[in-house]
PDB file of N, CA and C in Angstrom:
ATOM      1  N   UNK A   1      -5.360  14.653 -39.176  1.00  0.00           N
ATOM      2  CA  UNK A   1      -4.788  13.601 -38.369  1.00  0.00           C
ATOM      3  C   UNK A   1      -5.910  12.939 -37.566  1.00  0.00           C
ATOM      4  N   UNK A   2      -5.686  11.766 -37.589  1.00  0.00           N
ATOM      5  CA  UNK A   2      -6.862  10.910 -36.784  1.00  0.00           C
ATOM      6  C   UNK A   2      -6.528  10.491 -35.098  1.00  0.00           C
ATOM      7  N   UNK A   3      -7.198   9.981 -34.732  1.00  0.00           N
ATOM      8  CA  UNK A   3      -6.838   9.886 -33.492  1.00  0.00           C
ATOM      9  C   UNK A   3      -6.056   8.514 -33.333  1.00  0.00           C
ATOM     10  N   UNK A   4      -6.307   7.850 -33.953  1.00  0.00           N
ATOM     11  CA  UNK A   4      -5.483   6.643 -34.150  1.00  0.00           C
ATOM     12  C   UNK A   4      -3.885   7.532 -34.672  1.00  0.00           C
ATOM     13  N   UNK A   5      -3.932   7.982 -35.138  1.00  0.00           N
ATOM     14  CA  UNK A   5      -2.728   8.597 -35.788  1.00  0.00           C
ATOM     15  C   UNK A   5      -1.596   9.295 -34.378  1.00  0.00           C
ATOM     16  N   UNK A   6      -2.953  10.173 -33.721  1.00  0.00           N
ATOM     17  CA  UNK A   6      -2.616  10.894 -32.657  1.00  0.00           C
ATOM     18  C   UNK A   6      -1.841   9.509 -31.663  1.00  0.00           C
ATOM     19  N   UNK A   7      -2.468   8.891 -31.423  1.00  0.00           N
ATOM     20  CA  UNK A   7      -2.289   7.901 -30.331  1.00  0.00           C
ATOM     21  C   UNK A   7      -0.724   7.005 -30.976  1.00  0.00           C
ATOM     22  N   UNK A   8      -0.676   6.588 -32.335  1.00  0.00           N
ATOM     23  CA  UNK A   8       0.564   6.448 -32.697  1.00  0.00           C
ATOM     24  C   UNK A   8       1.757   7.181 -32.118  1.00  0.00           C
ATOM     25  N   UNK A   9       1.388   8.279 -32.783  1.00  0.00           N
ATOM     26  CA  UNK A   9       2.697   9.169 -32.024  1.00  0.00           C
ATOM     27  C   UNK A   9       3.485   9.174 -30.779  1.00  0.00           C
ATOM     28  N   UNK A  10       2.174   9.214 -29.668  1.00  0.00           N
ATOM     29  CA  UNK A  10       2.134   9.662 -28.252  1.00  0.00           C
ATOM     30  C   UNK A  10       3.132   8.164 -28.333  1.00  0.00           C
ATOM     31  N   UNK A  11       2.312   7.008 -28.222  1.00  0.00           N
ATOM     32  CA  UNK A  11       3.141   5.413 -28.066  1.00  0.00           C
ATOM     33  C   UNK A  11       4.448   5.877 -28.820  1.00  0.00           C
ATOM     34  N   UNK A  12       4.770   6.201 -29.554  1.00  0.00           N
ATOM     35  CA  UNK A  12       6.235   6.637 -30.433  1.00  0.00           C
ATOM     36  C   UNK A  12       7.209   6.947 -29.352  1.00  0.00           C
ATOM     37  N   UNK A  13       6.337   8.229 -28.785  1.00  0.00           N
ATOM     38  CA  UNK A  13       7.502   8.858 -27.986  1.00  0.00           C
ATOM     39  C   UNK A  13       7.154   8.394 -26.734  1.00  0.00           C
ATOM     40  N   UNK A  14       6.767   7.692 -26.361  1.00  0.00           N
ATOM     41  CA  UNK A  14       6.532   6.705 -24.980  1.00  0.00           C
ATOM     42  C   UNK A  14       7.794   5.619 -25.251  1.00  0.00           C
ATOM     43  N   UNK A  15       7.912   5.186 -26.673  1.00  0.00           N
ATOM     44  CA  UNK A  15       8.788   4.094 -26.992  1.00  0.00           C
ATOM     45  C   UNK A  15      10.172   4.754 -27.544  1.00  0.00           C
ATOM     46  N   UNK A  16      10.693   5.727 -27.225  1.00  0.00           N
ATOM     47  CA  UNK A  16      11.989   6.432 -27.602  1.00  0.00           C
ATOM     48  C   UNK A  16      12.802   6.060 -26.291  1.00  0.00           C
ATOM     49  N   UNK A  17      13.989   5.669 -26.804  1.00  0.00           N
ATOM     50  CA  UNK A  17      14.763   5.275 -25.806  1.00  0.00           C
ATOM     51  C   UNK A  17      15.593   6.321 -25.067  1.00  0.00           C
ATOM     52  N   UNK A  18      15.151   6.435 -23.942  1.00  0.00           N
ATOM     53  CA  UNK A  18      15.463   7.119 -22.225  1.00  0.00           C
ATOM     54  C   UNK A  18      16.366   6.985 -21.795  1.00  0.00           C
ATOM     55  N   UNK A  19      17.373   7.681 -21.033  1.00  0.00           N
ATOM     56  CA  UNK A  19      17.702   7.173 -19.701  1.00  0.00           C
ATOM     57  C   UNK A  19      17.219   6.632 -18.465  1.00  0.00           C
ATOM     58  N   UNK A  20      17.111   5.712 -18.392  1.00  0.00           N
ATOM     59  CA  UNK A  20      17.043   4.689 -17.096  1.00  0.00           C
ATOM     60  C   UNK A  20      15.284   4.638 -17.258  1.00  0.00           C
ATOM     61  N   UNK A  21      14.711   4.425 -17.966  1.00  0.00           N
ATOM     62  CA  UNK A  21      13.250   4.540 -17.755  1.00  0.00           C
ATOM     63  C   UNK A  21      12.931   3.342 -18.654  1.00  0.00           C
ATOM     64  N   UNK A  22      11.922   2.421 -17.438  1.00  0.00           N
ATOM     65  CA  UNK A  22      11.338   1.230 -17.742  1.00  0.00           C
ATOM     66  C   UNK A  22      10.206   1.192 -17.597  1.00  0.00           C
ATOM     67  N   UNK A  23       9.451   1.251 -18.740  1.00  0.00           N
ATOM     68  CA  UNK A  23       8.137   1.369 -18.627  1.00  0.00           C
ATOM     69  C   UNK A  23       7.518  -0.426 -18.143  1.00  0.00           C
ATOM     70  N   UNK A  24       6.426  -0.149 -17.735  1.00  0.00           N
ATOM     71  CA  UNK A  24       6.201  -1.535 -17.341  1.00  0.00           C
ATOM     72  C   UNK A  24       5.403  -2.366 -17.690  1.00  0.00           C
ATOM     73  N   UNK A  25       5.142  -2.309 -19.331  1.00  0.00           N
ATOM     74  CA  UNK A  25       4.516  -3.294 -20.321  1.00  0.00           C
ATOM     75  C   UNK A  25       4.751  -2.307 -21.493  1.00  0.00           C
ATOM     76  N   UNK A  26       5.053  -3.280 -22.907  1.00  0.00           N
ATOM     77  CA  UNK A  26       5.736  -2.983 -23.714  1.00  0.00           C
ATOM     78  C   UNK A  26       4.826  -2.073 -24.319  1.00  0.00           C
ATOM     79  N   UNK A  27       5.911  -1.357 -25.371  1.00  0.00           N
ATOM     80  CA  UNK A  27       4.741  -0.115 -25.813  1.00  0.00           C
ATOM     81  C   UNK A  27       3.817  -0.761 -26.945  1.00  0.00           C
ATOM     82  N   UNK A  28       3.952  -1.440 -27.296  1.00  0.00           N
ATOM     83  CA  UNK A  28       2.868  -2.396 -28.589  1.00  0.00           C
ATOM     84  C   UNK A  28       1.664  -2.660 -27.899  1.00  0.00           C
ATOM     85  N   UNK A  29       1.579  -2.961 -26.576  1.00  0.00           N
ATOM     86  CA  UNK A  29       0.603  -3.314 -25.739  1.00  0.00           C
ATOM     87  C   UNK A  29      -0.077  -2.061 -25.229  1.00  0.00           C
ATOM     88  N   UNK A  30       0.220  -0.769 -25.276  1.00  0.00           N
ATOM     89  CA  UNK A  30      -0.573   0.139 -24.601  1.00  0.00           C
ATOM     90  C   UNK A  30      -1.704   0.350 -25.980  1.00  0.00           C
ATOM     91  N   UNK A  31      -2.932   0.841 -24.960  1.00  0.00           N
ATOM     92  CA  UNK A  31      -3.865   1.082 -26.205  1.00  0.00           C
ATOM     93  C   UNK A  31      -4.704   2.093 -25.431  1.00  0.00           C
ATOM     94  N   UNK A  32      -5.545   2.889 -26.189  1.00  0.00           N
ATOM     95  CA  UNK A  32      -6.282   4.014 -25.910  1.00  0.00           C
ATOM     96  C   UNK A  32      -6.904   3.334 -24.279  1.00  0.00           C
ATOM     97  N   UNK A  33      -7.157   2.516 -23.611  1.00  0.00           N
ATOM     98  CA  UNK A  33      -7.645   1.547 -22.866  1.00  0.00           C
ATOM     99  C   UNK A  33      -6.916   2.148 -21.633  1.00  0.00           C
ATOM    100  N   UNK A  34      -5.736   1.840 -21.662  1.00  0.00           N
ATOM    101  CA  UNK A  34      -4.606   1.582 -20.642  1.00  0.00           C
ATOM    102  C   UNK A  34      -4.444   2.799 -20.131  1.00  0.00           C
ATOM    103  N   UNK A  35      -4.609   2.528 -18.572  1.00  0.00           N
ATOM    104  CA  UNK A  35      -4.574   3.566 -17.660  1.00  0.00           C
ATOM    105  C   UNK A  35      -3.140   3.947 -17.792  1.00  0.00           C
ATOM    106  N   UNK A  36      -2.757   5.489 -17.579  1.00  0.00           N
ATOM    107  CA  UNK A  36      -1.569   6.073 -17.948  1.00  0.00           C
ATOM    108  C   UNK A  36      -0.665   5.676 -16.497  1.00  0.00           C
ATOM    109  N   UNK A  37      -1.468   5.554 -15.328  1.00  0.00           N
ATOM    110  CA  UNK A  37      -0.565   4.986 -14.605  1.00  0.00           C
ATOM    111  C   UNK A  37       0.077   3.627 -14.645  1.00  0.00           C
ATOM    112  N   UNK A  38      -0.324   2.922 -15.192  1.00  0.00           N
ATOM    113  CA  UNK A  38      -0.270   1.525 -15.727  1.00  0.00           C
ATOM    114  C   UNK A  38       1.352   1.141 -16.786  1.00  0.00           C
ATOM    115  N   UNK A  39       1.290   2.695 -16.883  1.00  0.00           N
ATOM    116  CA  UNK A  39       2.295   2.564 -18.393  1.00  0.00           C
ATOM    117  C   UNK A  39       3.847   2.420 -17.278  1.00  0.00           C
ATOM    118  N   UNK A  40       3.967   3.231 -16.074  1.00  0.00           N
ATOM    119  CA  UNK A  40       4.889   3.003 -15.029  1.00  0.00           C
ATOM    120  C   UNK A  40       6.106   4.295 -15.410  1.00  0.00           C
ATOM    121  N   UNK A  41       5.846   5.095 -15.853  1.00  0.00           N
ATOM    122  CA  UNK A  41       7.014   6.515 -15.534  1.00  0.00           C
ATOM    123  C   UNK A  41       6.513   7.036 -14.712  1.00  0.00           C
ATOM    124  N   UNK A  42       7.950   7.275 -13.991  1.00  0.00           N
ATOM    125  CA  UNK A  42       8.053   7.898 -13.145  1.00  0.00           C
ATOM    126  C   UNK A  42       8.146   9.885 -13.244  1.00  0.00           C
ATOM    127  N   UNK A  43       8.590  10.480 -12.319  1.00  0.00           N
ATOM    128  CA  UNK A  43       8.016  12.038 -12.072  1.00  0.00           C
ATOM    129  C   UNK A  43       8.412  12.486 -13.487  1.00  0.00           C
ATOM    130  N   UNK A  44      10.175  12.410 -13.631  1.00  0.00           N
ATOM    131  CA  UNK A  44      10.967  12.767 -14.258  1.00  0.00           C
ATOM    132  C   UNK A  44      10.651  12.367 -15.924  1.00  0.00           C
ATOM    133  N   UNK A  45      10.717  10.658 -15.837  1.00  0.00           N
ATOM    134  CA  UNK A  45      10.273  10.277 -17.156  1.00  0.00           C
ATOM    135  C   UNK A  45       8.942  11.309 -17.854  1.00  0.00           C
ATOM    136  N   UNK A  46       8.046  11.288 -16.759  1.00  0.00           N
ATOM    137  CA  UNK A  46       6.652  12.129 -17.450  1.00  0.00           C
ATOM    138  C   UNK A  46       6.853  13.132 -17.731  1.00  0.00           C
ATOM    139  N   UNK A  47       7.799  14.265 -16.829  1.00  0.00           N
ATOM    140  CA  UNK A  47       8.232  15.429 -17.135  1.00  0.00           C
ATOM    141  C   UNK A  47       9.122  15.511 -18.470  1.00  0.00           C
ATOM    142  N   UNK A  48       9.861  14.460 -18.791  1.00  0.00           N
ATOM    143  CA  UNK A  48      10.497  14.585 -20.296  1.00  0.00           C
ATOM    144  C   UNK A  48       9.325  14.323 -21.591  1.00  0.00           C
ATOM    145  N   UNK A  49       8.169  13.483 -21.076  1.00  0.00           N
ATOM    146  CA  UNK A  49       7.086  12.819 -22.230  1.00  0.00           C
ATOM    147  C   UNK A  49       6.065  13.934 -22.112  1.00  0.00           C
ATOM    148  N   UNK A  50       6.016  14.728 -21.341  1.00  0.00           N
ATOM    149  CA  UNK A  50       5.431  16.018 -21.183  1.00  0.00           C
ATOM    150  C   UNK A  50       6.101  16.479 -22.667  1.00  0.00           C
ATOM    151  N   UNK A  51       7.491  17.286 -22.365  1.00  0.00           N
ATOM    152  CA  UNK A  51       7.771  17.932 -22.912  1.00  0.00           C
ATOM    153  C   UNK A  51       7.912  17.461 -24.605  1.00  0.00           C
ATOM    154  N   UNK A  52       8.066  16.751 -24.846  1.00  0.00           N
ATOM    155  CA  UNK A  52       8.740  15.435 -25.941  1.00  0.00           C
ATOM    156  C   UNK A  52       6.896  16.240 -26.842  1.00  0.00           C
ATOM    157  N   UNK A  53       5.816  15.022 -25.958  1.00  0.00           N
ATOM    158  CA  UNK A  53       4.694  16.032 -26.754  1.00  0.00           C
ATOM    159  C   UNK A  53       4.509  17.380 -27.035  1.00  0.00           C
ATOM    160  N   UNK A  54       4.889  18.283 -26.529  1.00  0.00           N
ATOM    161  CA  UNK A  54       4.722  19.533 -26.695  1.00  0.00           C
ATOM    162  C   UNK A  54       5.228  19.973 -27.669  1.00  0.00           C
ATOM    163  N   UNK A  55       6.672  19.388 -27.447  1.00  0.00           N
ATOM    164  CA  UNK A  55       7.402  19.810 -28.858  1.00  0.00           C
ATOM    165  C   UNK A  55       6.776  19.325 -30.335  1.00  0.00           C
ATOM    166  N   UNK A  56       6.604  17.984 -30.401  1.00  0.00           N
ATOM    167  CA  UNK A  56       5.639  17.271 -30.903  1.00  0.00           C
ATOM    168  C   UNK A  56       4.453  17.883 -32.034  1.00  0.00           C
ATOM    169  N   UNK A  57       3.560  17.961 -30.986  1.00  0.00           N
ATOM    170  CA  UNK A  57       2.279  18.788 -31.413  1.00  0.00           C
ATOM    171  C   UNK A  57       2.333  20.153 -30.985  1.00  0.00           C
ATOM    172  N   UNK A  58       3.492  20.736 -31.029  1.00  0.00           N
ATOM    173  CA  UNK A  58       3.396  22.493 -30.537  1.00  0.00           C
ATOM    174  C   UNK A  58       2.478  22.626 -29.917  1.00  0.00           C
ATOM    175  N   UNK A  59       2.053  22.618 -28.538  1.00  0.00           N
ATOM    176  CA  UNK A  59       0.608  22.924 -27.792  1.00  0.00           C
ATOM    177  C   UNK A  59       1.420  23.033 -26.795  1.00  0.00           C
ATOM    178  N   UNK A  60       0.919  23.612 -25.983  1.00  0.00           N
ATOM    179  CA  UNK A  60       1.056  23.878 -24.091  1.00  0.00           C
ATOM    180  C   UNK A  60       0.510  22.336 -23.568  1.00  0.00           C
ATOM    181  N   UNK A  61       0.951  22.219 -22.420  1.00  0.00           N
ATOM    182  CA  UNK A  61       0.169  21.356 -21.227  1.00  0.00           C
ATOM    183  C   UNK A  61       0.051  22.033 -20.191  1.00  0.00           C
ATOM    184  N   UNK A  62      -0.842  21.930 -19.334  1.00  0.00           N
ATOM    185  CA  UNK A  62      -0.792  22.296 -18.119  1.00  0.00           C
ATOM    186  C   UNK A  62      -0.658  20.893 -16.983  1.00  0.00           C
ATOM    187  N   UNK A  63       0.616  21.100 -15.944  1.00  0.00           N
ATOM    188  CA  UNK A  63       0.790  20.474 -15.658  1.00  0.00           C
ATOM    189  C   UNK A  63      -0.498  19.988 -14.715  1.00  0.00           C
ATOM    190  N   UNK A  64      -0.884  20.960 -14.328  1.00  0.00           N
ATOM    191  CA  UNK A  64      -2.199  20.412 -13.461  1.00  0.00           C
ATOM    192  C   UNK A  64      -3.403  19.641 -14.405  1.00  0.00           C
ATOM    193  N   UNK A  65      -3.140  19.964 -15.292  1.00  0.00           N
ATOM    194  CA  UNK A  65      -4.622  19.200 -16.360  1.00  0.00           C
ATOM    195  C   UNK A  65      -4.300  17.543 -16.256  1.00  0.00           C
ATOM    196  N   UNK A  66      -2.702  17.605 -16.637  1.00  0.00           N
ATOM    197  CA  UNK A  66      -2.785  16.119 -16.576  1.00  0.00           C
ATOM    198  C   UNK A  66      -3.041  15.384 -15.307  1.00  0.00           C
ATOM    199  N   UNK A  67      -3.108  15.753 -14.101  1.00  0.00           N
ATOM    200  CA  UNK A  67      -4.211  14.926 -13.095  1.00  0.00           C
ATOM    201  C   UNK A  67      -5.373  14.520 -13.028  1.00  0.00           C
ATOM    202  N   UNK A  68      -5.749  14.921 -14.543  1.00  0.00           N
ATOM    203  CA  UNK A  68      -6.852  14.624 -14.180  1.00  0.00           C
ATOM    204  C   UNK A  68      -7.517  13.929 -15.638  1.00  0.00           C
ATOM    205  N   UNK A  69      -5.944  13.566 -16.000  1.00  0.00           N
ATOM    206  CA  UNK A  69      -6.329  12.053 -17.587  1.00  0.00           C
ATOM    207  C   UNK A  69      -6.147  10.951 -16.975  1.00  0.00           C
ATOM    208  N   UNK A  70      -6.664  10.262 -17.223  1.00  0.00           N
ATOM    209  CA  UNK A  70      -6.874   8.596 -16.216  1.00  0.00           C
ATOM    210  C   UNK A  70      -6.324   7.701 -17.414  1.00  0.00           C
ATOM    211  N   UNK A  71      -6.445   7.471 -18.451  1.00  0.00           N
ATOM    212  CA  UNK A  71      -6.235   6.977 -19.627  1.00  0.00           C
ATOM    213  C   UNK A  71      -5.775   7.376 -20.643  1.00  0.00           C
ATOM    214  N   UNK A  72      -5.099   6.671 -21.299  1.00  0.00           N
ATOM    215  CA  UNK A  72      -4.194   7.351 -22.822  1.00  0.00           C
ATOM    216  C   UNK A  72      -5.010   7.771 -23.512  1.00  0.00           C
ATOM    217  N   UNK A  73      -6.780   7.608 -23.706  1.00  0.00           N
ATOM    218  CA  UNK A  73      -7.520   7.711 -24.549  1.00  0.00           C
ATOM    219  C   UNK A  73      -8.169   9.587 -24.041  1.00  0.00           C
ATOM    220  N   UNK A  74      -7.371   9.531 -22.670  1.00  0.00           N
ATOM    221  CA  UNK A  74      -7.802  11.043 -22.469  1.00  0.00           C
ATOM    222  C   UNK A  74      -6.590  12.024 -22.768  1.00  0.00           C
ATOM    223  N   UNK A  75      -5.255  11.494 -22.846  1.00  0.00           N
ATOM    224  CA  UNK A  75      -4.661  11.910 -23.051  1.00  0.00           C
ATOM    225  C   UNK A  75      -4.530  12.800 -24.754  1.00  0.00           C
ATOM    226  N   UNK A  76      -5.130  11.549 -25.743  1.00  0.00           N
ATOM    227  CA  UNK A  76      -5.183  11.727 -26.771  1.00  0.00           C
ATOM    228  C   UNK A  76      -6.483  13.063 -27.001  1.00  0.00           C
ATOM    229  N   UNK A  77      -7.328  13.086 -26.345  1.00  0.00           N
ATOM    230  CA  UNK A  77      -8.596  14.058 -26.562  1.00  0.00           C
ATOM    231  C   UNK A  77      -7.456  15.716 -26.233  1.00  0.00           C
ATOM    232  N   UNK A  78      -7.017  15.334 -25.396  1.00  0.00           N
ATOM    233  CA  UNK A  78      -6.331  16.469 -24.494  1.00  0.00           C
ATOM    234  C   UNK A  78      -5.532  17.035 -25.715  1.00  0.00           C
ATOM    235  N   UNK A  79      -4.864  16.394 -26.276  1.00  0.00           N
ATOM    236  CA  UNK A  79      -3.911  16.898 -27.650  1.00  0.00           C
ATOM    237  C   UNK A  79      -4.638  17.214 -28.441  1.00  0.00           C
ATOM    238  N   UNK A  80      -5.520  16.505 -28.650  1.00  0.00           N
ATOM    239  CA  UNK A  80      -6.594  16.723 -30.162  1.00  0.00           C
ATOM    240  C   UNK A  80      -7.241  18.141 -29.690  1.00  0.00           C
ATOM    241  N   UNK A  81      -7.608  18.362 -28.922  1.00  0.00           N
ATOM    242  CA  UNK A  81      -8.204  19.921 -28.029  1.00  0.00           C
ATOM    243  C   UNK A  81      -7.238  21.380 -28.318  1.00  0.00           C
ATOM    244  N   UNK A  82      -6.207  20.626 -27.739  1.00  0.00           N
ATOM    245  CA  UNK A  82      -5.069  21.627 -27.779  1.00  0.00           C
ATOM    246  C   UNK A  82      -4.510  21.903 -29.017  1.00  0.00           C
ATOM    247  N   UNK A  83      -4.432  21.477 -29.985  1.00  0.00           N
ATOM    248  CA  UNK A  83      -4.343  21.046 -31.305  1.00  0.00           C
ATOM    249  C   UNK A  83      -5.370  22.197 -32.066  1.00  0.00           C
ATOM    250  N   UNK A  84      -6.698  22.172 -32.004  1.00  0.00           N
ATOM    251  CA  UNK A  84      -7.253  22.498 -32.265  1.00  0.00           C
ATOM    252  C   UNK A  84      -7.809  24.236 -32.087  1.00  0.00           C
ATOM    253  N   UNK A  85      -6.652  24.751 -30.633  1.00  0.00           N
ATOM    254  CA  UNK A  85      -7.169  26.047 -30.214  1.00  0.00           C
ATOM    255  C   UNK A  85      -6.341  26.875 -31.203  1.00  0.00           C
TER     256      UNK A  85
END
C-alpha cells in the first residue's frame, strides 16, 4: 500500500457520513498539506475517526501521540509506522 493509497482511505473515512459532524472544507480538498486542525472535528467526531482508523488498519493509537500530528501528512506516517510494527 502506498501512501497515497494510505491517505485515500484516511479522507474515506473523514468523508463517511456522521452524526452532526461538519467538517469545514470538503473532503476532495484535504491533502497530505492540510493541517488536521483545519479539517474542523470536533472532540467526539475525532474520537469516532480515531477509532474508524483503527479498525481500518488494525493498529493501536495512542491518544496522546496524536498531539503531536500537525498535518494529515503526519497522520499518514503515523499509520504507515503502526502498520508496519
Amino acid at each position: 500500500m502506498t501512501r497515497d493509497d494510505t491517505l485515500d482511505i484516511l479522507k474515506g473515512l473523514l468523508g463517511r457520513p456522521q452524526s452532526d459532524v461538519q467538517l469545514k472544507m470538503p473532503v476532495a480538498s484535504i491533502t497530505g498539506d492540510t493541517r488536521i486542525d483545519e479539517i474542523g472535528l470536533d472532540s467526539l467526531a475525532i474520537l469516532d475517526f480515531v477509532y474508524d482508523v483503527e479498525d481500518r488498519f488494525q493498529i493501536q493509537i495512542e491518544i496522546a501521540d496524536l498531539v503531536a500530528l500537525d498535518r494529515v501528512n503526519d497522520l499518514v506516517a503515523y499509520v504507515e509506522a503502526r502498520r508496519a510494527v
